[in-house]
Protein backbone atom coordinates (compact mmCIF):
# COMPACT_ATOMS: atom_id res chain seq x y z
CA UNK A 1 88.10 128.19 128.69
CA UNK A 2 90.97 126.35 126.99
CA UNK A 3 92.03 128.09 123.53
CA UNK A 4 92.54 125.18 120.90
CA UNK A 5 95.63 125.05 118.08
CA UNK A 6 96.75 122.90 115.58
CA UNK A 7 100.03 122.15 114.36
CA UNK A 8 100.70 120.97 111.34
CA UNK A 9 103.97 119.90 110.67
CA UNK A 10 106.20 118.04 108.53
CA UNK A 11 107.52 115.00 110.15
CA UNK A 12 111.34 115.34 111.47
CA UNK A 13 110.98 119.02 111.61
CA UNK A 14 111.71 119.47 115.16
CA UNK A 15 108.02 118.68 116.46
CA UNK A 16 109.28 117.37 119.48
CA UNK A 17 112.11 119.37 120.46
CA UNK A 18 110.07 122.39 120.01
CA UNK A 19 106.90 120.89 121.91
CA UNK A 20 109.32 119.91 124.95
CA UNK A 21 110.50 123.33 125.21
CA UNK A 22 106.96 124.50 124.89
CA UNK A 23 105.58 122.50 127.32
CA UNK A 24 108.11 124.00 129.76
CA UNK A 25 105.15 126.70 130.38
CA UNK A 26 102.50 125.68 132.78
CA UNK A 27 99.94 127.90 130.41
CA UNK A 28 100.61 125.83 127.40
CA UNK A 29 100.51 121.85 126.42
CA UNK A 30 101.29 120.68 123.42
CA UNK A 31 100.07 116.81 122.46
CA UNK A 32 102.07 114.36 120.86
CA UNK A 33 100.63 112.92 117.51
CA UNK A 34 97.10 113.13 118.03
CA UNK A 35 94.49 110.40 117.89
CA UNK A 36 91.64 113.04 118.24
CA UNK A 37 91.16 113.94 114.70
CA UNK A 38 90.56 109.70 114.13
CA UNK A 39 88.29 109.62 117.04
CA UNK A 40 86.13 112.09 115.02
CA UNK A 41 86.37 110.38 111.86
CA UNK A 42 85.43 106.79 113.30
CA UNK A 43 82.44 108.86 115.10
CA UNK A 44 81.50 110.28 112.04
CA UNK A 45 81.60 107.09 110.00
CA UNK A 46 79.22 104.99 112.32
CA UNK A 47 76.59 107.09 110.35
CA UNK A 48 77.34 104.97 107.23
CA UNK A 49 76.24 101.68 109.49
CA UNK A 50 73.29 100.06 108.77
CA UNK A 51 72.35 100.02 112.54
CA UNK A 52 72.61 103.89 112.38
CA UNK A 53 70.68 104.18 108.97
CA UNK A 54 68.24 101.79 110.76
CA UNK A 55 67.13 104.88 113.50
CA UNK A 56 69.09 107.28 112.33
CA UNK A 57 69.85 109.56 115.13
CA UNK A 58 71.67 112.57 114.03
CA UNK A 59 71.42 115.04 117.07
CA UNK A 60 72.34 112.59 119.56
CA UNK A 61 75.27 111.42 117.92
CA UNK A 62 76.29 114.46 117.04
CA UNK A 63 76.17 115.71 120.61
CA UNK A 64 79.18 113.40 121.58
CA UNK A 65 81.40 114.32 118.52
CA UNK A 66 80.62 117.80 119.69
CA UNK A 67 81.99 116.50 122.61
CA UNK A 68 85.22 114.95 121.69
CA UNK A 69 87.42 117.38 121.81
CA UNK A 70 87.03 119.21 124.77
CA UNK A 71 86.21 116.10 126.92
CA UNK A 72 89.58 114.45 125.51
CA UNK A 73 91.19 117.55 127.06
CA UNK A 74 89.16 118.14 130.30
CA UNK A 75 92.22 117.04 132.14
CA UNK A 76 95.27 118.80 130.37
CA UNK A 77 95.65 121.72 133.02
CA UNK A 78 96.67 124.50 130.27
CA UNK A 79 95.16 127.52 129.08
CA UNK A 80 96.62 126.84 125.48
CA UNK A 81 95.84 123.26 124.32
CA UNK A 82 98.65 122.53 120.74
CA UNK A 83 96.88 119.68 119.01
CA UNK A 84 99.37 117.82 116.93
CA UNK A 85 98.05 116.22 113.39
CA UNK A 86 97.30 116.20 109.80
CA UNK A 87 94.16 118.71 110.29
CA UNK A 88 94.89 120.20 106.87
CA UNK A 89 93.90 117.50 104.98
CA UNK A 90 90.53 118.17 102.82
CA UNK A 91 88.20 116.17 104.99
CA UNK A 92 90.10 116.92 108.36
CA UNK A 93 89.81 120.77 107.82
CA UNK A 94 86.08 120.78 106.90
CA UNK A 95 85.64 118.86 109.83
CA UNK A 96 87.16 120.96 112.21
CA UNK A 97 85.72 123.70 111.22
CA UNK A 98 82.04 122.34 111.99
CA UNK A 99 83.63 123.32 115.75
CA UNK A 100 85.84 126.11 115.60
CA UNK A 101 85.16 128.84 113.21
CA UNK A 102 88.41 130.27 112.53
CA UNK A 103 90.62 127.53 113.13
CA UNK A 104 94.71 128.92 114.16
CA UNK A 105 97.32 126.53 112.41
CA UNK A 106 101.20 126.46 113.14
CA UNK A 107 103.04 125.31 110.13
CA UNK A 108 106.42 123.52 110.88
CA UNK A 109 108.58 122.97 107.99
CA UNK A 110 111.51 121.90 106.50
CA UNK A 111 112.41 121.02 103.38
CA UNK A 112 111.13 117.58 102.39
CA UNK A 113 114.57 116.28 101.31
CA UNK A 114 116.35 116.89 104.72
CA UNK A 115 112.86 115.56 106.36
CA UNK A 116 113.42 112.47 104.43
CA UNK A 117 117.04 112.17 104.70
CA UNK A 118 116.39 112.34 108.42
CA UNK A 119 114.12 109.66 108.11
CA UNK A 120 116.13 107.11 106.00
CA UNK A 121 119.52 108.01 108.45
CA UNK A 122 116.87 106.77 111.62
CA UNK A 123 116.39 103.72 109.79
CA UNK A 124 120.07 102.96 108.74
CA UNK A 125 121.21 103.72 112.58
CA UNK A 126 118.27 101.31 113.16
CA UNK A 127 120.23 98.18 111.59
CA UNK A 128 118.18 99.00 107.82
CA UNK A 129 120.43 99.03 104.79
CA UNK A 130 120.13 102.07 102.38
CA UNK A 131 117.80 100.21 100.04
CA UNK A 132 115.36 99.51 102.92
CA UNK A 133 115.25 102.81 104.31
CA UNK A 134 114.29 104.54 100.77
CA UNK A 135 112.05 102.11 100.56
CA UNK A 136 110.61 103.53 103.85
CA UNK A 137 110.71 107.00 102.41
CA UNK A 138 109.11 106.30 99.05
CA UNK A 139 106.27 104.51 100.99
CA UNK A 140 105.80 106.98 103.30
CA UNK A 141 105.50 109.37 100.47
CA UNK A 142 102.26 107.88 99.74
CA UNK A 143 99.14 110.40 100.26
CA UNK A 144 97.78 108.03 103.46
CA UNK A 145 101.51 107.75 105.00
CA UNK A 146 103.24 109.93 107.35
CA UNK A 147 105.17 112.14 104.76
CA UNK A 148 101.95 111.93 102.26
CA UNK A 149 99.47 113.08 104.26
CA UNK A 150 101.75 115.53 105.89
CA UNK A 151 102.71 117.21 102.67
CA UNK A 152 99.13 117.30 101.29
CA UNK A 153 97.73 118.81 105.24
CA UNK A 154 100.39 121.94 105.27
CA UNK A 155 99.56 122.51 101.27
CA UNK A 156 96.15 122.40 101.87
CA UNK A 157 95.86 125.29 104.52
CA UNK A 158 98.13 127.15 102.28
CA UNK A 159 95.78 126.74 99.50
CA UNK A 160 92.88 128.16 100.83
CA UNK A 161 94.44 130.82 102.60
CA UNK A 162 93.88 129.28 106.13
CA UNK A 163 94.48 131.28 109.67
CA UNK A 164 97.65 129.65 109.77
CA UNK A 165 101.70 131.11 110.12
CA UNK A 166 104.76 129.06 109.05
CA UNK A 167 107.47 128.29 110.99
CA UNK A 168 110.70 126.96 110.06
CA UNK A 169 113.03 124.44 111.40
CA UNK A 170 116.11 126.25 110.23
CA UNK A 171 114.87 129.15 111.88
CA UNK A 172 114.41 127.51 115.06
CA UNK A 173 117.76 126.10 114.58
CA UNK A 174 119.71 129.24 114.35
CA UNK A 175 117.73 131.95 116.17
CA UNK A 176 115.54 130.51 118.34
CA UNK A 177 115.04 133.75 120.30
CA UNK A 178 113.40 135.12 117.20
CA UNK A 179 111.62 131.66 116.39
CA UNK A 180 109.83 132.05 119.52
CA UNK A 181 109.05 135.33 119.60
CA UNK A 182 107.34 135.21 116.79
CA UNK A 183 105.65 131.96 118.06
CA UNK A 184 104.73 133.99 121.39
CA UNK A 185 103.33 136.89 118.98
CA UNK A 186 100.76 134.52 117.08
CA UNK A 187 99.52 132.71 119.93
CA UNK A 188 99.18 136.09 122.18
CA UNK A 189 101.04 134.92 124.77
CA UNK A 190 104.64 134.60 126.72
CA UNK A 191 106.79 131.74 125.75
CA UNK A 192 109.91 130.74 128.14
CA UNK A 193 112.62 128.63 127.15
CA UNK A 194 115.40 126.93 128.59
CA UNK A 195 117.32 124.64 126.33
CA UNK A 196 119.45 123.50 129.56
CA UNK A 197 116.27 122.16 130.95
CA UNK A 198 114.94 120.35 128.19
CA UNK A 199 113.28 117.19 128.78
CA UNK A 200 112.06 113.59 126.91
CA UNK A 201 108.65 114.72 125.41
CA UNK A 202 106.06 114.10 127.94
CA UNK A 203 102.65 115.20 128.96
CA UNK A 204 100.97 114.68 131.88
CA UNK A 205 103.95 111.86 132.87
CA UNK A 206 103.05 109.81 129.70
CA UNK A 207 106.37 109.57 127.50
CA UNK A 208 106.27 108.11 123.65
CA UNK A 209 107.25 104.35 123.54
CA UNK A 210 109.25 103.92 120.49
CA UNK A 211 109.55 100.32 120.53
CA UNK A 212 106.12 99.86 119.69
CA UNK A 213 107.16 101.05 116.39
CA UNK A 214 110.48 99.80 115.95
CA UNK A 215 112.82 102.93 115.63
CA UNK A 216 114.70 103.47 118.55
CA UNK A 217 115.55 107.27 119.46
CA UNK A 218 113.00 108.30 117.29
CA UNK A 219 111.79 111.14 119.83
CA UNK A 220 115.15 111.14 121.65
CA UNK A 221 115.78 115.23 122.11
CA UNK A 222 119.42 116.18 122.48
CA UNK A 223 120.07 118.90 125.41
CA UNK A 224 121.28 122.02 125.09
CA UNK A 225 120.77 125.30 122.21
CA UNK A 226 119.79 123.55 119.28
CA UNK A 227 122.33 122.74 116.23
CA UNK A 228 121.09 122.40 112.69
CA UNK A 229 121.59 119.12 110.88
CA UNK A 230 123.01 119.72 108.14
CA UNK A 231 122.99 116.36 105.79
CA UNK A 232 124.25 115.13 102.90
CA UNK A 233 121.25 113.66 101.50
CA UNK A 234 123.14 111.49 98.87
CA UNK A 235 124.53 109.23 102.02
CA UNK A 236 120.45 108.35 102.57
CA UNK A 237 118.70 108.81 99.67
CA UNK A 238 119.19 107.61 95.90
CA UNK A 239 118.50 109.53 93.36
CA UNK A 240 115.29 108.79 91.90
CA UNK A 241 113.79 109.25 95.59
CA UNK A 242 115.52 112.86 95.88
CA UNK A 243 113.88 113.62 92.45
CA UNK A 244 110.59 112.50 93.09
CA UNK A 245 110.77 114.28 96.44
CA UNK A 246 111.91 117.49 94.82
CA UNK A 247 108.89 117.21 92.35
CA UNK A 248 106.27 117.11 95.15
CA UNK A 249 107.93 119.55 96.82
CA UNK A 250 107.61 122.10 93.60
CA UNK A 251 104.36 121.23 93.76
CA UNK A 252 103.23 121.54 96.46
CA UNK A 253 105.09 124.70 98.26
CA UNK A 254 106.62 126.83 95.12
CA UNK A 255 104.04 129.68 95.84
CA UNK A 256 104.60 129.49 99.58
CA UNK A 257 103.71 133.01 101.30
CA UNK A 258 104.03 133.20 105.44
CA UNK A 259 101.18 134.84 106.85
């Protein structure tokens, strides 16, 4: 039976650098940004319909969202199934735990400044100017936006004192032996690594398409032992977006404790 996890991570934190080299094991798959927790939700909400109210059917609807997780990974051939997304949110974590009693979290962080910096210097090697891409940070600061939601998911486990360890990018960065030791220790199993092997994030053969979206090398994974990125956040970001950022961040992680 396939062991479920969710990672919870701060966007351009080294999610998928880190998932590529953990995908290198044949025991362990880690998805890409998940759709699964908004296949539950749009389940869930066709209870609100008036066709539902009309013969309201709980059990049999509730059978399939049952379902919905392990049928959307029937066919991932791992013993350890990483689920990638913003589980931590209120309604996302009472969800989940309808299905899985003691839900296991991986926190990936950073700090929120470099995260964003990283961000903004995507969209100025994009063709954006400096105004545009802090525009693109301050929006996706917004509690339904990438950053937002991301911020208020991690906090959120944190807060109520979740099953969940944190893991840091700068760690990963300069001793990754350790980082995935420890990674091996809280998922009970052996990781391997090989940063000379690392491939384009993939699973199953399906690769992201960034031009959907518009940011080219957005998942792009450099070879080799990985090299903090050390920025100088004034090049990206002005200073009323580095000060609102470093609010939220005060906020939201000043009593951070790893488990």
């Amino acid at each position: 039976m396939k062991e479920l996890v969710f990672l919870c991570s701060l966007p351009r934190a080294g999610n998928t650098v880190i998932s590529s080299i953990l995908n290198q094991n044949k025991h362990i798959k880690v998805s890409p940004n998940s759709i699964t927790a908004n296949i539950l939700y749009n389940l869930i909400s066709l209870k609100g319909t008036e066709i539902f109210q009309n013969f309201p059917n709980h059990r049999s609807l509730d059978n399939v969202i049952a379902s919905v997780l392990p049928t959307y990974y029937q066919d991932w051939d791992a013993d350890i199934i990483i689920d990638r997304g913003t589980w931590g949110t209120p309604f996302n974590l009472n969800l989940i735990k309808n299905f899985i009693k003691n839900p296991k979290f991986i926190l990936l962080v950073r700090p929120i400044v470099e995260c964003a910096a990283s961000f903004a210097k995507l969209q100025m090697d994009n063709g954006y100017s400096k105004k545009e891409a802090c525009d693109f940070v301050n929006n996706s600061l917004e509690e339904d936006k990438i950053l937002g939601r991301s911020i208020i998911s991690i906090s959120n486990i944190i807060k109520n004192n979740e099953n969940y360890k944190i893991f840091y990018y700068k760690d990963f960065c300069n001793n990754p032996e350790n980082f995935f030791k420890d990674l091996s220790n809280y998922l009970n199993t052996e990781i391997k690594y090989n940063f000379d092997k690392i491939e384009p994030f993939n699973v199953n053969g399906i690769y992201y398409n960034d031009e959907i979206i518009g940011l080219k090398n957005l998942h792009y994974i450099y070879s080799g032992k990985p090299k903090e990125e050390i920025y100088d956040v004034d090049n990206y970001l002005t200073n009323d977006i580095i000060d609102k950022i470093q609010k939220i961040e005060h906020e939201s992680f000043s009593n951070t404790k790893n488990n």
